[in-house]
Protein backbone atom coordinates (compact mmCIF):
# COMPACT_ATOMS: atom_id res chain seq x y z
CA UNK A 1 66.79 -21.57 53.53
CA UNK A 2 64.07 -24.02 52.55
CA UNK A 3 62.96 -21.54 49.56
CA UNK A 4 66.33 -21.27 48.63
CA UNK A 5 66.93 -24.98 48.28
CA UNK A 6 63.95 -25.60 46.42
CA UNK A 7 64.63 -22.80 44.17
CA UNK A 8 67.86 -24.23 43.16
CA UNK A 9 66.54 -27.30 42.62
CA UNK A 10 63.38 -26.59 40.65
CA UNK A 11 64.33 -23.50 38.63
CA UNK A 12 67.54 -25.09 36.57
CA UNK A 13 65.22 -27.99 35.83
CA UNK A 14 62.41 -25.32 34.50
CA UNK A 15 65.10 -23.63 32.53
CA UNK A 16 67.22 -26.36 31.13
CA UNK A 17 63.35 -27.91 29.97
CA UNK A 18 62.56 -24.65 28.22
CA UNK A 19 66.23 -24.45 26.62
CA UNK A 20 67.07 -27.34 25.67
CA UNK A 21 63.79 -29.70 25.83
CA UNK A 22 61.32 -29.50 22.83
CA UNK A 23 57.42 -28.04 23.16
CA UNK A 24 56.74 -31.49 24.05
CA UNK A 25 58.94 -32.38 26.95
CA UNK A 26 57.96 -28.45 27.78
CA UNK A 27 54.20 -29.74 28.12
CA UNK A 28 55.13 -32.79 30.22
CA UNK A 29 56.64 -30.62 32.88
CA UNK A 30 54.00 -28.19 32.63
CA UNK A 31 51.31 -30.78 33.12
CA UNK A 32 52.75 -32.78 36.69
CA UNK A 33 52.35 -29.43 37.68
CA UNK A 34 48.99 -28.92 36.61
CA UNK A 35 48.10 -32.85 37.69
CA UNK A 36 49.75 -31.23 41.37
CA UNK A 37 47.58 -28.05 41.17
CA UNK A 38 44.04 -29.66 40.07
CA UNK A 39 44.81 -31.73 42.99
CA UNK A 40 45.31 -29.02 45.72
CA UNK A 41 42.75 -27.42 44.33
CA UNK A 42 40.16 -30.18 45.21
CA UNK A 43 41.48 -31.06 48.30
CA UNK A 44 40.46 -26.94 49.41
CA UNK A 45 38.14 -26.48 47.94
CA UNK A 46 36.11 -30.41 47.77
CA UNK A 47 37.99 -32.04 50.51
CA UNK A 48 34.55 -34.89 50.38
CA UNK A 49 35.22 -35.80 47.28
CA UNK A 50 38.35 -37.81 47.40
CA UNK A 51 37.32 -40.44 44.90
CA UNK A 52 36.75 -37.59 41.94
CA UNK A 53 40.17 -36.05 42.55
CA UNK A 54 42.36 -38.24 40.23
CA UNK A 55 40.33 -38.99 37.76
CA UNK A 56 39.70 -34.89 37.36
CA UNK A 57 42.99 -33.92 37.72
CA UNK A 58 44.35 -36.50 35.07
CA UNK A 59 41.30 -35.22 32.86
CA UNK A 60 42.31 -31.48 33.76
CA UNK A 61 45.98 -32.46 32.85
CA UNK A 62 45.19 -33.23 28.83
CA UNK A 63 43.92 -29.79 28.26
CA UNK A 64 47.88 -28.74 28.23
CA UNK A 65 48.56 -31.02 25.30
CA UNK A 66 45.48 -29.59 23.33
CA UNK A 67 47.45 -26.73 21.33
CA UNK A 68 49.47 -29.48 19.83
CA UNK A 69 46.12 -30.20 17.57
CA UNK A 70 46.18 -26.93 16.40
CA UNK A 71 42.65 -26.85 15.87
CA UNK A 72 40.18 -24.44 18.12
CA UNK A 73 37.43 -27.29 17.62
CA UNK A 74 39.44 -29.98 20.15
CA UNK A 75 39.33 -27.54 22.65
CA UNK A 76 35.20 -26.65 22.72
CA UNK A 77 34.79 -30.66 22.61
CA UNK A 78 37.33 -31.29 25.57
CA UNK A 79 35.56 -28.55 27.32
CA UNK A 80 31.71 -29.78 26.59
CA UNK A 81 33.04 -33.30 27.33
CA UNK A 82 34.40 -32.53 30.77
CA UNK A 83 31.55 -30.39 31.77
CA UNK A 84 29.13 -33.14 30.37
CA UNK A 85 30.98 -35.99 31.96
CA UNK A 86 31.65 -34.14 35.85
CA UNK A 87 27.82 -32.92 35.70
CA UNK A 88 26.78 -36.68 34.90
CA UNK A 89 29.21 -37.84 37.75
CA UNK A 90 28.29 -35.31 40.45
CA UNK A 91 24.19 -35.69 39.45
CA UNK A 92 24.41 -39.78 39.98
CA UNK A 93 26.62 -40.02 42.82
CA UNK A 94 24.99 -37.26 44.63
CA UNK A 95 25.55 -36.27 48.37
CA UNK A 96 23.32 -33.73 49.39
CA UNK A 97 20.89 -31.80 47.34
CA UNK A 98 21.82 -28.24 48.70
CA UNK A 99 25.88 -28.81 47.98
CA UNK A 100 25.44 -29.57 44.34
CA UNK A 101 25.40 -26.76 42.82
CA UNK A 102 28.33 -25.42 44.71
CA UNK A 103 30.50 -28.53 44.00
CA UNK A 104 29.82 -28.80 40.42
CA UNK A 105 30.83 -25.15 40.37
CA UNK A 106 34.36 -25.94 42.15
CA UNK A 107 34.58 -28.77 39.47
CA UNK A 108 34.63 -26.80 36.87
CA UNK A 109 36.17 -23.71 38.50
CA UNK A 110 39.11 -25.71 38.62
CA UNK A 111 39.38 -26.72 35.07
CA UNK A 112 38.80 -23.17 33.80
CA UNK A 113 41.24 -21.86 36.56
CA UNK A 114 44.56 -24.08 35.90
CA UNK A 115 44.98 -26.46 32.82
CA UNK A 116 43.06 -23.91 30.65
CA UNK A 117 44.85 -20.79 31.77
CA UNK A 118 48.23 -22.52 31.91
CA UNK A 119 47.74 -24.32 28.30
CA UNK A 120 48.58 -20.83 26.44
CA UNK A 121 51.98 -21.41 28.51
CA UNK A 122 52.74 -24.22 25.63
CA UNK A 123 51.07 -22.06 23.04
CA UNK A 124 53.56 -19.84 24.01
CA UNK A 125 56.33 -21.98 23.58
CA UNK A 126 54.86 -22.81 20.13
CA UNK A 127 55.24 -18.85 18.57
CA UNK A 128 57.96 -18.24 16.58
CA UNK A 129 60.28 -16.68 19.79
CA UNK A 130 58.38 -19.26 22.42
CA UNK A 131 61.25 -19.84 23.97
CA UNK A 132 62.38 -16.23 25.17
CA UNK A 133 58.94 -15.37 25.70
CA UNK A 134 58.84 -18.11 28.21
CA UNK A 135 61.91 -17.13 29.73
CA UNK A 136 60.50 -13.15 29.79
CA UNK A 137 57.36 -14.11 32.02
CA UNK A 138 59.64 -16.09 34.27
CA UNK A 139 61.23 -13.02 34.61
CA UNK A 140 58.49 -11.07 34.61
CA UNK A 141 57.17 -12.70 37.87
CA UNK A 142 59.86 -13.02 39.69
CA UNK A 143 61.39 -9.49 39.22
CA UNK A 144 57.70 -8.74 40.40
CA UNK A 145 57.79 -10.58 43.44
CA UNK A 146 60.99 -10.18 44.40
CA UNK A 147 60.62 -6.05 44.23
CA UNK A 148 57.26 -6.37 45.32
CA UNK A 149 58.48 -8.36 48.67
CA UNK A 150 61.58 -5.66 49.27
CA UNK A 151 59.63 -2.70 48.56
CA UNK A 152 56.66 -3.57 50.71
CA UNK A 153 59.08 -4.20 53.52
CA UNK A 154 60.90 -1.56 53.48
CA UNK A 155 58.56 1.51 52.32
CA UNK A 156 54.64 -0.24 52.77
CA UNK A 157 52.58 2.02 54.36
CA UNK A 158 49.01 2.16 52.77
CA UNK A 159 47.19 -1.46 52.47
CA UNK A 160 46.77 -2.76 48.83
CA UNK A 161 43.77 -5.44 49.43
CA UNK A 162 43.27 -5.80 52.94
CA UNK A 163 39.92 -7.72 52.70
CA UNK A 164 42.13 -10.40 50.47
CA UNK A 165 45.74 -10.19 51.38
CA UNK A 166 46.20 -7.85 54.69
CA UNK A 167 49.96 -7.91 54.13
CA UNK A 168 50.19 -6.61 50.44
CA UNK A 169 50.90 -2.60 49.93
CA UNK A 170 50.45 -0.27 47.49
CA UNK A 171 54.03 0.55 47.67
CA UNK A 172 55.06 -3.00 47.47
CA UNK A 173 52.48 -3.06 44.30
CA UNK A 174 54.49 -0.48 42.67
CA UNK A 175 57.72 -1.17 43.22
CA UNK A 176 56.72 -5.24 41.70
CA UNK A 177 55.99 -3.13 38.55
CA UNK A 178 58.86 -1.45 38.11
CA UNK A 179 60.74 -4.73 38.68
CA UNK A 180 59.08 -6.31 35.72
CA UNK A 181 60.09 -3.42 33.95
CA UNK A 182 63.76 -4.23 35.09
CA UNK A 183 63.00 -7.72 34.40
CA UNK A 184 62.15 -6.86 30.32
CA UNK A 185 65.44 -5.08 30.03
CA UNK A 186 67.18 -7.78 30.85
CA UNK A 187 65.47 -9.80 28.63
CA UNK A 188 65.42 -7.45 25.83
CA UNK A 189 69.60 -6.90 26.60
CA UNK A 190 70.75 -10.09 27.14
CA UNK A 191 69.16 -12.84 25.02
CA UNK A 192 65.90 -11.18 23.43
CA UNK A 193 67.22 -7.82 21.31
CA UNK A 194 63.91 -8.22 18.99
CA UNK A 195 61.77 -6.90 22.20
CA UNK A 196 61.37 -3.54 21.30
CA UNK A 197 61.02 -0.66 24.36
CA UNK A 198 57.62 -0.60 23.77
CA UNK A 199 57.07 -4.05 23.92
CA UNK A 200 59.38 -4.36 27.24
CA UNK A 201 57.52 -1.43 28.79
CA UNK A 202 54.29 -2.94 27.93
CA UNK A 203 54.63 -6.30 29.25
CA UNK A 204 56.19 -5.29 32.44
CA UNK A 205 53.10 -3.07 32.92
CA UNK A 206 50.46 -5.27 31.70
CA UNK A 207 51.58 -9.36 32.50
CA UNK A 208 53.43 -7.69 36.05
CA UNK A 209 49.98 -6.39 37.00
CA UNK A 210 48.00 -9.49 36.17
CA UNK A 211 50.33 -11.63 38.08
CA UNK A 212 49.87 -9.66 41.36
CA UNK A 213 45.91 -9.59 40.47
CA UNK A 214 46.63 -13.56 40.05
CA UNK A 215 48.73 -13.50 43.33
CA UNK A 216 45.60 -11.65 45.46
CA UNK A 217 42.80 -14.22 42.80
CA UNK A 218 44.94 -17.07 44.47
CA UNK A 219 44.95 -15.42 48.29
CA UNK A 220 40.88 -14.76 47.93
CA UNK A 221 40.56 -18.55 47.38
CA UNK A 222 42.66 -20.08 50.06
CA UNK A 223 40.79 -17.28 52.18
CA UNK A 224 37.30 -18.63 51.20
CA UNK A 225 38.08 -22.16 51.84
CA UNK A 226 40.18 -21.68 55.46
CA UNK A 227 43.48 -22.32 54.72
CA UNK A 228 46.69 -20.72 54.70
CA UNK A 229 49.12 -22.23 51.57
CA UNK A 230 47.49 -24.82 48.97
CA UNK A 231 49.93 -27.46 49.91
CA UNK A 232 52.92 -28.51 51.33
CA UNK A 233 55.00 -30.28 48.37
CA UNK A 234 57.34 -27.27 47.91
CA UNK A 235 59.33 -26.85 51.05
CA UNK A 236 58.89 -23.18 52.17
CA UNK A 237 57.23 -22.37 49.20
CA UNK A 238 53.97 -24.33 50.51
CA UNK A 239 51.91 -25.53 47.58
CA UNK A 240 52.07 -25.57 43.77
CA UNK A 241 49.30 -23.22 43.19
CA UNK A 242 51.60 -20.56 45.62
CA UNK A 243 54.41 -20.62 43.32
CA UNK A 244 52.01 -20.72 39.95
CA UNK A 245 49.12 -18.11 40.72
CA UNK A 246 50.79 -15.23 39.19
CA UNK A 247 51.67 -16.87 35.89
CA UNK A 248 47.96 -18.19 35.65
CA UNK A 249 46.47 -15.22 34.96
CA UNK A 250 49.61 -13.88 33.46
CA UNK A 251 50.08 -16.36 30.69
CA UNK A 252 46.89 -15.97 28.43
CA UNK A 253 47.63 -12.41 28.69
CA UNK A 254 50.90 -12.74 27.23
CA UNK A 255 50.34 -14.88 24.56
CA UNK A 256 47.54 -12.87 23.12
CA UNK A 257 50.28 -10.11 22.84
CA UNK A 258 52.41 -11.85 21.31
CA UNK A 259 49.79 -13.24 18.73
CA UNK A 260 47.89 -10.27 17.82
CA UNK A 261 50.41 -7.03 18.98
CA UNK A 262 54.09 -8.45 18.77
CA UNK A 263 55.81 -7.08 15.30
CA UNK A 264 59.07 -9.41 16.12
């Protein structure tokens, strides 16, 4: 009941944002959740560090609004200016010698991981059909995980990744694929006719198989650093990492198909 609630609370506001909100009010959204994610992150994975946390996160945050420059140039400079400034921080308010290395690693782990993975999201949004894209690997995902969830239940017998995710099956794996591919025909029937088969077929395949490889990415963290969801600010849903870890990986993937293999 609690992921139902939040559900209907949090996906209308997603939708109505991607609908009827600009690229800007888009990236807003897009970035309390990143701000929210940075921020779990750091408490797993650098729970020491509390005084770093905000400042990174908000510094994380601004890499969303970087496509609005259009230029490839802001984003090497944000990147050598955050590695620059974190190494600077970390080698003058140092801890112990033998943890450096591993925490300046998390640091920028966690940049890499969220704001710059999730920042082709507002790319996205920026191609000439952003907005149905958008809606497509919303669909994507959650066809996926939906299917995946049934499928496993019902017909998992052979372990997917037991080392990283015990519960995941190989069954459950391929019925999440074919309910991306039921996801794209919906898209591609309803409000997205340019999608061509191919395309449909393609994404399903290729963005639904990244978001379960995001999905296990996601479980092989929380695994190394003990714990069991990233957070608590979703009720049932546990953290906002949990409900973003397949579109993470997912996202770059899918606008690079639109940019360099999508005929429109």
């Amino acid at each position: 009941m609690k992921r139902l609630i939040s559900a209907l609370i949090l996906l209308p506001v997603l939708i109505l944002t991607i609908l009827k909100g600009g690229p800007l009010l888009f990236a807003c959204l897009l970035a309390i959740f990143v701000f929210i994610g940075i921020h779990e992150f750091y408490r797993m994975a650098l729970p020491a560090r509390t005084v770093e946390v905000w400042p990174a996160a908000v510094c994380g945050t601004l890499f969303i609004f970087i496509p609005f420059f259009g230029n490839d140039r802001h984003l090497l400079a944000g990147v050598a200016l955050l590695f620059l400034g974190f190494a600077l921080l970390f080698l003058f308010r140092i801890r112990e010698v033998a943890d450096a290395a591993r925490e300046i690693a998390y640091a920028m782990l966690a940049f890499l991981y969220i704001p710059f993975l999730l920042m082709h999201l507002v790319a996205l949004r920026q191609t000439t059909y952003g907005i149905q894209w958008l809606l497509v690997i919303m669909l994507i995902v959650m066809t996926n995980d939906s299917a995946a969830y049934y499928t496993g239940s019902a017909f998992g017998k052979h372990p997917l990744y037991p080392l990283v995710s015990p519960k995941k099956s190989v069954e459950g794996a391929l019925g999440g694929l074919v309910g991306s591919i039921v996801g794209t025909l919906i898209a591609k029937f309803s409000f997205f006719p340019q999608l061509s088969f191919r395309d449909a077929l393609v994404t399903a395949l290729f963005i639904g198989a990244l978001g379960q490889a995001g999905d296990l990415f996601e479980s092989l963290l929380k695994r190394s650093f003990g714990v069991k969801d990233s957070g608590t600010i979703i009720p049932g849903h546990g953290g906002v990492l949990d409900r973003l870890d397949s579109i993470i990986f997912a996202a770059p993937a899918l606008y690079y198909y639109v940019i360099y293999f999508f005929k429109g």
